[in-house]
C-alpha atoms as a PDB file:
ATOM      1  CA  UNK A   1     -30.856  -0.488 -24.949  1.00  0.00           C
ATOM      2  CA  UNK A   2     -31.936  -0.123 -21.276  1.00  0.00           C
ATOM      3  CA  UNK A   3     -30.761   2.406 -18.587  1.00  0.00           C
ATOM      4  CA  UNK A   4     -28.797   0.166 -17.266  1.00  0.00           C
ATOM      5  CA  UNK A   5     -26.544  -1.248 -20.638  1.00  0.00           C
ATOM      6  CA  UNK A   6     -26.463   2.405 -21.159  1.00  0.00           C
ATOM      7  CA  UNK A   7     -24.965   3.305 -17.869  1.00  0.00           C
ATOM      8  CA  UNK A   8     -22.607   0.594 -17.875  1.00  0.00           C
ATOM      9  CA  UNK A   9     -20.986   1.559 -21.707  1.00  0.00           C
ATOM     10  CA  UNK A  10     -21.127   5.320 -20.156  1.00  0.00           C
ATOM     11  CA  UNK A  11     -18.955   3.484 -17.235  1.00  0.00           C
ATOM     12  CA  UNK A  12     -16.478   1.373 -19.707  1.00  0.00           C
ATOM     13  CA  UNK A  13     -15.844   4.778 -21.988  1.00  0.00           C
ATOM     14  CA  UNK A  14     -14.793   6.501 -18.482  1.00  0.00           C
ATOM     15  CA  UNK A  15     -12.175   4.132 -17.826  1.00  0.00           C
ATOM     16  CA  UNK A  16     -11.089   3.738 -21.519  1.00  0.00           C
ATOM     17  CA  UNK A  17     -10.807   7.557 -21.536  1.00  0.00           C
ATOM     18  CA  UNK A  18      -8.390   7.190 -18.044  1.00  0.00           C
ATOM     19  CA  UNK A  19      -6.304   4.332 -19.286  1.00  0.00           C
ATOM     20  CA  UNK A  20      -5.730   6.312 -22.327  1.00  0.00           C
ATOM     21  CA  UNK A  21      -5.036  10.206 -21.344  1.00  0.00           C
ATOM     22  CA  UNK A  22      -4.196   8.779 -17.550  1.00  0.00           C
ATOM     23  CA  UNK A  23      -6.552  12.147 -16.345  1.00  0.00           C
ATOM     24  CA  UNK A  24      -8.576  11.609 -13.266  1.00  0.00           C
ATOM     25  CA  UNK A  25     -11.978   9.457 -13.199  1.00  0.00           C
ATOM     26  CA  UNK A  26     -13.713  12.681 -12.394  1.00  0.00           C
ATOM     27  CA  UNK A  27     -12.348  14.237 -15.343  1.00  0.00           C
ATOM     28  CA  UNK A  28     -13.369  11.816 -17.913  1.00  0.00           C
ATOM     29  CA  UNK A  29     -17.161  11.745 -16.879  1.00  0.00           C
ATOM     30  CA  UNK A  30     -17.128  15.372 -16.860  1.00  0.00           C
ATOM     31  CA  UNK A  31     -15.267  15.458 -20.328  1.00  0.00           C
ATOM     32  CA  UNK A  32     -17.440  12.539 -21.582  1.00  0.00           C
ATOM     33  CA  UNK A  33     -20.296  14.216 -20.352  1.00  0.00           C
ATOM     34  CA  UNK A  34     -20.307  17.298 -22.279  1.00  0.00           C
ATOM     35  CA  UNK A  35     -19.737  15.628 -25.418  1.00  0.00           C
ATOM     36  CA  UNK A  36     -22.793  13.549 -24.743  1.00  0.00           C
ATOM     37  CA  UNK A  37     -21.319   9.998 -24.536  1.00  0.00           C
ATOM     38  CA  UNK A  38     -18.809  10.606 -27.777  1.00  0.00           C
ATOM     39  CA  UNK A  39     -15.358   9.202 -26.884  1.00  0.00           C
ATOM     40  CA  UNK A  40     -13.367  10.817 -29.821  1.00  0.00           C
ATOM     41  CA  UNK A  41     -15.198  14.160 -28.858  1.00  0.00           C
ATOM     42  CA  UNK A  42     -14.209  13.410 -25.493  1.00  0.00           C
ATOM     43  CA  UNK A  43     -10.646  13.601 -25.934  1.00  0.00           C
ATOM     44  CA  UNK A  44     -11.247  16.769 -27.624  1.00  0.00           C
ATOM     45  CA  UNK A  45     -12.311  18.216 -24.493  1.00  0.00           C
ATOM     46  CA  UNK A  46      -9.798  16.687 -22.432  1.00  0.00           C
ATOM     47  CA  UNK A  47      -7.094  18.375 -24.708  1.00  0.00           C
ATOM     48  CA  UNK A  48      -8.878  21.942 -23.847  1.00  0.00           C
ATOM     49  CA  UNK A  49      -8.465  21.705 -20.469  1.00  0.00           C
ATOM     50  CA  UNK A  50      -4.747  20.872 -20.144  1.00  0.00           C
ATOM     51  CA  UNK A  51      -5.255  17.064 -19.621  1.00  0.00           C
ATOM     52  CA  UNK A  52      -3.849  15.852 -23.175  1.00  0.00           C
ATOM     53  CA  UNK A  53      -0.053  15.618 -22.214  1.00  0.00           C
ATOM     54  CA  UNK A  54      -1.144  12.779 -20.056  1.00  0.00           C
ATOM     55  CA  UNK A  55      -2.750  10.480 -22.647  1.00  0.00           C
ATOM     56  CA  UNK A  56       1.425  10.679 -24.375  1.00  0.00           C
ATOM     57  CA  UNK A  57       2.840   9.591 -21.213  1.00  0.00           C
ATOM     58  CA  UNK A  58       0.086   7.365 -19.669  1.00  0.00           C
ATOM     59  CA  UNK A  59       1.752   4.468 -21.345  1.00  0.00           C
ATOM     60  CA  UNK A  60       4.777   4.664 -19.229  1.00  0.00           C
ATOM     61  CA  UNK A  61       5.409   2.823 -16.603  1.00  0.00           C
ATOM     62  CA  UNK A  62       5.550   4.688 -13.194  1.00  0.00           C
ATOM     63  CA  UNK A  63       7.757   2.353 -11.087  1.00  0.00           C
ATOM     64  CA  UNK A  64       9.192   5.350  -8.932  1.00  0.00           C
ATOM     65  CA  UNK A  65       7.661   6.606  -5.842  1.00  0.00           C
ATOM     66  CA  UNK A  66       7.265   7.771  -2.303  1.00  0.00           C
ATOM     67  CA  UNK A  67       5.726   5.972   0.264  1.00  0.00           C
ATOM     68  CA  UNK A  68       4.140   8.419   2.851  1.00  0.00           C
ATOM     69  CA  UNK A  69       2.460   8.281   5.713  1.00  0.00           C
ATOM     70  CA  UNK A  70       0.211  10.979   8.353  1.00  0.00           C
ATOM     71  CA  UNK A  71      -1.114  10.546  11.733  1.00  0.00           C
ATOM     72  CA  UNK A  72      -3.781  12.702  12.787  1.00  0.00           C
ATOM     73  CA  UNK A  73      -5.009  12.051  16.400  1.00  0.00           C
ATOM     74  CA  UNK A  74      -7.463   8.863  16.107  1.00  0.00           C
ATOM     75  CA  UNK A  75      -6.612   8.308  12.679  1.00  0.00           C
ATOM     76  CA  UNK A  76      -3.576   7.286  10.539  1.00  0.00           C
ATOM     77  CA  UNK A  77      -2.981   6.609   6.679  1.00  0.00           C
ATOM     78  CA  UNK A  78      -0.440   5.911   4.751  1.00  0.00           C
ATOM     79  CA  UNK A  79      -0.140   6.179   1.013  1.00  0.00           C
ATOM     80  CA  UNK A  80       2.221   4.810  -2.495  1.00  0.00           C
ATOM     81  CA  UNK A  81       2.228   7.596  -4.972  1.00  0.00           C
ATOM     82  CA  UNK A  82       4.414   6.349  -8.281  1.00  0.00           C
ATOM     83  CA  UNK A  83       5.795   8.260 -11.160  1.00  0.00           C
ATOM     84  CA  UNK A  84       8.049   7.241 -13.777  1.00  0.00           C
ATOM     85  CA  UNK A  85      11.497   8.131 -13.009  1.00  0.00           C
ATOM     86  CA  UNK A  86      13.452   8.466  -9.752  1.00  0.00           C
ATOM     87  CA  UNK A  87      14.545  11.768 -10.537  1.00  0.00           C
ATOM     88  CA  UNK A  88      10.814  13.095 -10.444  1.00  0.00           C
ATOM     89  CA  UNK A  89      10.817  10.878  -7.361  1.00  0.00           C
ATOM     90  CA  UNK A  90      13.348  12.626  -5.649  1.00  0.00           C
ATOM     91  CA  UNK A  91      12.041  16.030  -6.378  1.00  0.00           C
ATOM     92  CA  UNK A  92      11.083  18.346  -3.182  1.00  0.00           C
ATOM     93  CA  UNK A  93       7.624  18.930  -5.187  1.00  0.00           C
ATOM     94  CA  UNK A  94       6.770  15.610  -5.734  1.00  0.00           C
ATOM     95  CA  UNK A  95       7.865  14.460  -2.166  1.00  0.00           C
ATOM     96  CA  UNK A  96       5.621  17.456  -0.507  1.00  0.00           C
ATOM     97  CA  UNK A  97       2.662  16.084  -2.857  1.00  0.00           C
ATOM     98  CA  UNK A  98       2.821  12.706  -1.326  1.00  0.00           C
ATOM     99  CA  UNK A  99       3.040  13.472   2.133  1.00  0.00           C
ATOM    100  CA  UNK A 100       0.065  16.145   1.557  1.00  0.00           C
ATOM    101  CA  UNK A 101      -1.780  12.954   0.360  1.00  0.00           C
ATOM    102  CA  UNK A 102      -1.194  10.871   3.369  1.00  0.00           C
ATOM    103  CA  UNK A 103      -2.074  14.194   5.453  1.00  0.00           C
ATOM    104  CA  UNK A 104      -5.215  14.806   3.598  1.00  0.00           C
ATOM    105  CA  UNK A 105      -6.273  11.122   3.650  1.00  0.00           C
ATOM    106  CA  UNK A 106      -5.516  10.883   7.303  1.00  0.00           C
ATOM    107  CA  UNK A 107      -7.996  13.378   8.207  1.00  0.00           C
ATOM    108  CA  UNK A 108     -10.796  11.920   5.816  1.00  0.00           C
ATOM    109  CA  UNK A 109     -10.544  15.238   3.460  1.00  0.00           C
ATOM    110  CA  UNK A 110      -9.596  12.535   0.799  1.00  0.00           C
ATOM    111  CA  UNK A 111     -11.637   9.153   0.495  1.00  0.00           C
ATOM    112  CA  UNK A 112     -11.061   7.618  -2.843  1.00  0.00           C
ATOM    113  CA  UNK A 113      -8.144   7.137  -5.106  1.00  0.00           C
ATOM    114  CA  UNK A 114      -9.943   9.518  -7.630  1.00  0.00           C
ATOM    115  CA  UNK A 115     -10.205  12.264  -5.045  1.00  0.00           C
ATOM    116  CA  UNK A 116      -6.714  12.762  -5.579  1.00  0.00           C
ATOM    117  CA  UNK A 117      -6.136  13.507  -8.916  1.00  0.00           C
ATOM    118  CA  UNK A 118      -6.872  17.500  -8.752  1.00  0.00           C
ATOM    119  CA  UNK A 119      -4.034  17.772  -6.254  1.00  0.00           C
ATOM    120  CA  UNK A 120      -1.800  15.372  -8.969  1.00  0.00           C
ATOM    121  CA  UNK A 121      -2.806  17.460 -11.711  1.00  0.00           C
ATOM    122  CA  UNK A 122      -1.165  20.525 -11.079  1.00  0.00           C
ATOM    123  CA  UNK A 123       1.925  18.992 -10.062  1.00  0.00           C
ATOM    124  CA  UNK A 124       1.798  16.727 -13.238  1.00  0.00           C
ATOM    125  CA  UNK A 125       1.911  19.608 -15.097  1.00  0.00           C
ATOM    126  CA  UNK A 126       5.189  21.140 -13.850  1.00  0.00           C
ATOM    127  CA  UNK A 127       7.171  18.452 -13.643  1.00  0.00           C
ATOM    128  CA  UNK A 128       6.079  16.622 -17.113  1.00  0.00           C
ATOM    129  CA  UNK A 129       5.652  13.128 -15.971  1.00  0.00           C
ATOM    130  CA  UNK A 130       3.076  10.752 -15.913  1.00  0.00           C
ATOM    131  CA  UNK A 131       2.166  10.209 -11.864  1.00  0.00           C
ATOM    132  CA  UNK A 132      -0.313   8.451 -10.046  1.00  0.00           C
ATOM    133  CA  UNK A 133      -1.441   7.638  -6.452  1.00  0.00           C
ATOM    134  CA  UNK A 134      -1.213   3.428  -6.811  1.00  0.00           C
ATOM    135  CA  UNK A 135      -2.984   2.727  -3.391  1.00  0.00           C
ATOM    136  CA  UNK A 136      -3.689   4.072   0.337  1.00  0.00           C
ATOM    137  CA  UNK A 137      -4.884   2.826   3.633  1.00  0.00           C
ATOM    138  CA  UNK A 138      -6.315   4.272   6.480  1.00  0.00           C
ATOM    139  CA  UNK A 139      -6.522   3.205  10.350  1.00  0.00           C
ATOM    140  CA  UNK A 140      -8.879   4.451  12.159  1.00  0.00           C
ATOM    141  CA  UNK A 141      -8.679   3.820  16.505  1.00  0.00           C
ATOM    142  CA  UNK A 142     -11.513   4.002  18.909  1.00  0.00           C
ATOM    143  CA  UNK A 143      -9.073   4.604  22.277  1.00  0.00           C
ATOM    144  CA  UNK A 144      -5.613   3.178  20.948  1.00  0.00           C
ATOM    145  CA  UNK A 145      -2.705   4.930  19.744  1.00  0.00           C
ATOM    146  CA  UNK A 146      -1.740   5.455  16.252  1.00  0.00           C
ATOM    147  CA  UNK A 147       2.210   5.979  15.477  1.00  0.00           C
ATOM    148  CA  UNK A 148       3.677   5.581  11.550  1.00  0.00           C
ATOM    149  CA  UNK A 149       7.059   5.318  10.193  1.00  0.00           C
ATOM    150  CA  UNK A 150       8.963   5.815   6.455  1.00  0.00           C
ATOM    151  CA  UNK A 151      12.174   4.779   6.238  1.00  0.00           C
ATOM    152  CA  UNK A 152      14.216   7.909   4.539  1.00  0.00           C
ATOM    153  CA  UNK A 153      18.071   6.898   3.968  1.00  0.00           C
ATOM    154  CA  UNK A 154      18.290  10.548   2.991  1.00  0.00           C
ATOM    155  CA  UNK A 155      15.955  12.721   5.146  1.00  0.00           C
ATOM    156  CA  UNK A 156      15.846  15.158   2.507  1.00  0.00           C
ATOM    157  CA  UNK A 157      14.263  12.586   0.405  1.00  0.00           C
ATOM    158  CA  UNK A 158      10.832  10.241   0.323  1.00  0.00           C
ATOM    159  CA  UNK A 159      11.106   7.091   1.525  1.00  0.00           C
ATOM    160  CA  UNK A 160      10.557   3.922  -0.297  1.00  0.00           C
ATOM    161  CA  UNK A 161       9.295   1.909   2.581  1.00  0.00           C
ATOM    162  CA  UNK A 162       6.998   2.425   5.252  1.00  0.00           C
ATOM    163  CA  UNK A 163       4.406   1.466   8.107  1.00  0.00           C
ATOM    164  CA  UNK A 164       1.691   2.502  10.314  1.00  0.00           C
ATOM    165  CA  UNK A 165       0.450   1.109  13.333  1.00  0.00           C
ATOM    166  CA  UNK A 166      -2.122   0.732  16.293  1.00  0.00           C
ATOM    167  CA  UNK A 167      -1.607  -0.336  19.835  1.00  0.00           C
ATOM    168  CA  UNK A 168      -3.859  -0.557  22.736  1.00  0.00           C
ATOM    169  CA  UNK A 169      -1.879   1.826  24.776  1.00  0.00           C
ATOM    170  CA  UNK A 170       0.548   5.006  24.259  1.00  0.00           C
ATOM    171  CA  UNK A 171       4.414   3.546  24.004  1.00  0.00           C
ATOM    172  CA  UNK A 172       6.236   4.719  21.558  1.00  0.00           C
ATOM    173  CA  UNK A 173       9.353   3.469  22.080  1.00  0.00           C
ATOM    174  CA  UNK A 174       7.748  -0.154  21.494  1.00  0.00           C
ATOM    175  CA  UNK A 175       5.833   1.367  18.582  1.00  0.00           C
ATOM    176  CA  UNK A 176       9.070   2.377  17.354  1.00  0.00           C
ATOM    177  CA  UNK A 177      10.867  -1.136  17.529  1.00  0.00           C
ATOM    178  CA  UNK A 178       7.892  -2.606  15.911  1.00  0.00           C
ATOM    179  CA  UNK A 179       7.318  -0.306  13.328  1.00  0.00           C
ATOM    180  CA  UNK A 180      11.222  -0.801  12.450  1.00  0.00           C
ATOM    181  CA  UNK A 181      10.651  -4.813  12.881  1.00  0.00           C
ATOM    182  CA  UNK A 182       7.429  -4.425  10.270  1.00  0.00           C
ATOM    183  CA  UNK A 183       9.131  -3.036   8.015  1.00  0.00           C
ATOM    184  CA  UNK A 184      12.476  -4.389   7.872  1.00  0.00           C
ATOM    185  CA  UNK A 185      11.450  -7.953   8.022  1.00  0.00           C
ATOM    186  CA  UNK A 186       7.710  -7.551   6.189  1.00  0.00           C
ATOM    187  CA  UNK A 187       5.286  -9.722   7.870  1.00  0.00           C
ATOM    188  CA  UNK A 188       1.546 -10.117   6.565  1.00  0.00           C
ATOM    189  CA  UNK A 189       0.374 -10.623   9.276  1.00  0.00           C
ATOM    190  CA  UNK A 190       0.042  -9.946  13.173  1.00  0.00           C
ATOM    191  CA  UNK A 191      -0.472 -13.720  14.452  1.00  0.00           C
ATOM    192  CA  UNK A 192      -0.915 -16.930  13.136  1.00  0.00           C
ATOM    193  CA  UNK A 193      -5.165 -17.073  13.237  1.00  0.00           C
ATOM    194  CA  UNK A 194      -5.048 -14.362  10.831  1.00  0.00           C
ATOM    195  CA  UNK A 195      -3.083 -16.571   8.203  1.00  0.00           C
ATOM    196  CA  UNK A 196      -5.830 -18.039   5.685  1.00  0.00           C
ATOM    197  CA  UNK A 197      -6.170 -21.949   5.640  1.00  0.00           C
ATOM    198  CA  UNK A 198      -5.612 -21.971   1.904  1.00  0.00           C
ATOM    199  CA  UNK A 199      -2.420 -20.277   2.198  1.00  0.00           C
ATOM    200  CA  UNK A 200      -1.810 -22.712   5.238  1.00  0.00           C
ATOM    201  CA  UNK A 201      -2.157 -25.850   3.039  1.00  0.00           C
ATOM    202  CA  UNK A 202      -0.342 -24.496  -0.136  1.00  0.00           C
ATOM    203  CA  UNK A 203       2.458 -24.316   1.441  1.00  0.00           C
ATOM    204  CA  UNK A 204       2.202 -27.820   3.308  1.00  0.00           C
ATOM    205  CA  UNK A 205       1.451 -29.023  -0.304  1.00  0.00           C
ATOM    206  CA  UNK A 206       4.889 -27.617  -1.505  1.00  0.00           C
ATOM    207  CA  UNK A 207       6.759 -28.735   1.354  1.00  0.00           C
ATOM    208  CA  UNK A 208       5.328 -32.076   1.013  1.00  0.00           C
ATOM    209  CA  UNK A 209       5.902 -32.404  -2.699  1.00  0.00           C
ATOM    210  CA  UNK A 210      10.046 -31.404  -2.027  1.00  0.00           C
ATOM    211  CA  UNK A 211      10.166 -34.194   1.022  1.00  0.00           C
ATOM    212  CA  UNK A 212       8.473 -36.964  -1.575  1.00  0.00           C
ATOM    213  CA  UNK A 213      11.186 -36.090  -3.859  1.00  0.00           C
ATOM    214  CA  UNK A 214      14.027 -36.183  -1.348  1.00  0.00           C
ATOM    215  CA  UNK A 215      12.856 -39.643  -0.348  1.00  0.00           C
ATOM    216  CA  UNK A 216      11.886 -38.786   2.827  1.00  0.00           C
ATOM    217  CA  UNK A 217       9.456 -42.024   4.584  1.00  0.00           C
ATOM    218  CA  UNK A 218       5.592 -41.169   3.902  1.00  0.00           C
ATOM    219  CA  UNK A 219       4.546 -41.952   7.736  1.00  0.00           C
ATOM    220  CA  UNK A 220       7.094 -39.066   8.371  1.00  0.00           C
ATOM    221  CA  UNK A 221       6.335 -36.270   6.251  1.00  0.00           C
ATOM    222  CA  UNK A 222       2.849 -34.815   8.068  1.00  0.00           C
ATOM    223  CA  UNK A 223       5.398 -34.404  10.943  1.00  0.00           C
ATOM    224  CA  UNK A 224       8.134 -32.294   9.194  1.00  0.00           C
ATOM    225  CA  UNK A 225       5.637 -30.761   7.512  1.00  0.00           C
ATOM    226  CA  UNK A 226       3.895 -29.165  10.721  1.00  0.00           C
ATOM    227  CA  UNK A 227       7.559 -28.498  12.112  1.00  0.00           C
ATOM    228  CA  UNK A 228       8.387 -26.401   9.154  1.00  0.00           C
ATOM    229  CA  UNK A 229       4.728 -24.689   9.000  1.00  0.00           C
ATOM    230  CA  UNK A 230       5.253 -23.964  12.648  1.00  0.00           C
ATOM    231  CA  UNK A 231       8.973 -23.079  12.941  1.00  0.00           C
ATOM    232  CA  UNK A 232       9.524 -21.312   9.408  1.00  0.00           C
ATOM    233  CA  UNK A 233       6.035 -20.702   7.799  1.00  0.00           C
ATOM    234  CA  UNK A 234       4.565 -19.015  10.734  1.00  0.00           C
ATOM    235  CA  UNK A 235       7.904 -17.024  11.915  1.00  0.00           C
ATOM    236  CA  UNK A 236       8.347 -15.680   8.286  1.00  0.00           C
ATOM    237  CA  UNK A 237       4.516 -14.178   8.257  1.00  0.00           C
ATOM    238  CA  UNK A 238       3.560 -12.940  11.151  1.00  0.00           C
ATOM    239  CA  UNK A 239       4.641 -10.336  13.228  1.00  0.00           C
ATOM    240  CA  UNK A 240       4.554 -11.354  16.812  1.00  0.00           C
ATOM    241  CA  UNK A 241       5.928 -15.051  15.801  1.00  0.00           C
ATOM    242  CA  UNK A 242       8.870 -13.259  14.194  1.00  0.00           C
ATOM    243  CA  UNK A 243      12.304 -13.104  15.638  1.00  0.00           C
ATOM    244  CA  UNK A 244      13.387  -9.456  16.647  1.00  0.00           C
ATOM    245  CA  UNK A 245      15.641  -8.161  13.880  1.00  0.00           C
ATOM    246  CA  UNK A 246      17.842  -6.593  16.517  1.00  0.00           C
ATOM    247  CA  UNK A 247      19.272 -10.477  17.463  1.00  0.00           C
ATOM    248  CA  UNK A 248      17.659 -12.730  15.404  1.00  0.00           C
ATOM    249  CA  UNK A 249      16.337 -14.830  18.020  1.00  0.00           C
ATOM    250  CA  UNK A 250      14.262 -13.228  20.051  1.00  0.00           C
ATOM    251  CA  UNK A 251      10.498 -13.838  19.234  1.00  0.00           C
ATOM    252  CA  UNK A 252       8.857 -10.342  18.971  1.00  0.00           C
ATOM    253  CA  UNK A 253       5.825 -11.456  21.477  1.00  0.00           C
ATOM    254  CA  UNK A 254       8.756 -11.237  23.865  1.00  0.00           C
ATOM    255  CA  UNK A 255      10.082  -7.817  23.265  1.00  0.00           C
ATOM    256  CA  UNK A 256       6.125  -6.336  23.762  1.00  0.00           C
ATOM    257  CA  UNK A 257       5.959  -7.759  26.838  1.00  0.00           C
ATOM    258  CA  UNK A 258       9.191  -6.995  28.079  1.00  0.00           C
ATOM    259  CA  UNK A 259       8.891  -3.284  26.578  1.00  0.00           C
ATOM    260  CA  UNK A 260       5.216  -2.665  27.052  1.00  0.00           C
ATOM    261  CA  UNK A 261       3.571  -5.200  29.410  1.00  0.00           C
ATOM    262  CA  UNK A 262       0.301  -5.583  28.516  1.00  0.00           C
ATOM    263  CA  UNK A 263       0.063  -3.739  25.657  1.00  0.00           C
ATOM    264  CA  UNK A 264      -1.293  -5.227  22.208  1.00  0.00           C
ATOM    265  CA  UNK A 265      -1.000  -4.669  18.786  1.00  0.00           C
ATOM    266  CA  UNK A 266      -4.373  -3.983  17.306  1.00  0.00           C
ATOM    267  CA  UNK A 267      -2.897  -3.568  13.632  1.00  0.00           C
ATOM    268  CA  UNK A 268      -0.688  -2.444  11.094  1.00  0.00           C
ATOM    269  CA  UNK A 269       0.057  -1.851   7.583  1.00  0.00           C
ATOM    270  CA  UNK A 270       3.108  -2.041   5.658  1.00  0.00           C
ATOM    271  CA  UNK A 271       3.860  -0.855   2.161  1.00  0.00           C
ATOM    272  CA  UNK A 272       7.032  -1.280   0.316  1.00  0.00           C
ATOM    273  CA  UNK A 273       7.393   0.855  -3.071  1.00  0.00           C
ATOM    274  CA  UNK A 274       6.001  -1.687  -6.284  1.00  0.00           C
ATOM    275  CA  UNK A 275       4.868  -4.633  -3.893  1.00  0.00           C
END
């Protein structure tokens, strides 16, 4: 077998070992590692260091979570950690470990999903419930302005939805009515170049399908089509297309240059809990 088959079945065992005992990546190359490439003996080891309660709960499904987010001068992130049930969720602990995540990952002391796990790990252990950080994202700005926000029905709680965002120039109160717009209405994107063309045409292939079958006359249907991309498709996806949630009418291009002249929306991330 060459270095290279050999390295790649080391690889595969490391990520068996996870999905099994749901421990860290860096745990299961160390713990595969000292027993020399043996799986079975690898588990061993995991179950002297603590880490075998999480291979009885990795099979559950953790659909709870916070959503959390940091800015830290020139750089913001923002961060889904999940566990299983939303009373875990809802604990202060838990909470305070997800917003240390998005703190940590905002100032780069955190780069990868695995760098997390040693800061999961202890908190795992208290609590007794398989957890996980699902996904992050980080903005970095070279002279705009980053501002975030989670929306928290309870303040005492984490939120289950939540944004960050970068604009050319420091308002906040415009970064504020955006952020809320992002995340209440959940575009994809900021304007309509950024759409892709196969997403584009998929949906002018649906809509045209559902006018054939309503009869409509085939000379007409590329016209409705592009009316519906235009006035529905577009509005629906992107951000400064959208109408403003506070009146459902005014087109969000509008309130930025009403509110903040010529600032511009460099870009923004939104995460929703399980999306």
């Amino acid at each position: 077998m060459t270095a290279t088959a050999m390295e790649q079945d080391f690889n595969k065992l490391i990520m068996k070992l996870r999905e099994t005992t749901g421990a860290g990546m860096m745990d299961c190359k160390k713990a595969l590692t000292e027993a020399k490439g043996n799986y079975d003996d690898a588990l061993v080891v995991l179950r002297k260091k603590g880490l075998s309660d999480a291979a009885k709960k990795a099979g559950r499904v953790t659909k709870e979570g916070v959503i959390s987010y940091s800015v830290q001068g020139n750089h913001a992130a923002i961060v889904e950690l999940n566990t299983e049930t939303d009373f875990v969720a809802r604990n202060s602990e838990f909470v305070a470990l997800g917003q240390t995540l998005a703190d940590k990952f905002g100032k780069g002391e955190l780069k990868t999903l695995e760098d997390a796990a040693p800061l999961i790990q202890p908190v795992f252990q208290k609590l007794r419930e398989n957890m996980g950080l699902r996904r992050f994202e980080r903005l970095e700005t070279k002279g705009g302005f980053l501002y975030g926000y989670a929306h928290k029905p309870d303040p005492a709680l984490g939120a289950k939805q939540g944004a960050i965002i970068e604009l050319t120039a420091d308002a906040p109160e415009l970064a504020k009515e955006l952020l809320l717009q992002i995340v209440a209405a959940k575009p994809k994107y900021l304007k309509r170049e950024e759409v892709p063309a196969a997403e584009i045409e998929k949906e002018k292939e649906i809509h045209t399908e559902i006018l054939k079958k309503e009869g409509k006359p085939e000379a007409q249907i590329p016209k409705i089509v592009e009316g519906k991309i235009n006035k529905l498709f577009y509005q629906s996806l992107c951000l400064l297309e959208q109408p403003s949630v506070r009146d459902n009418k005014t087109p969000m291009s509008a309130i930025i240059k009403e509110k903040g002249g010529a600032v511009a929306v460099t870009s923004f991330v939104r995460y929703q809990l399980g999306e």
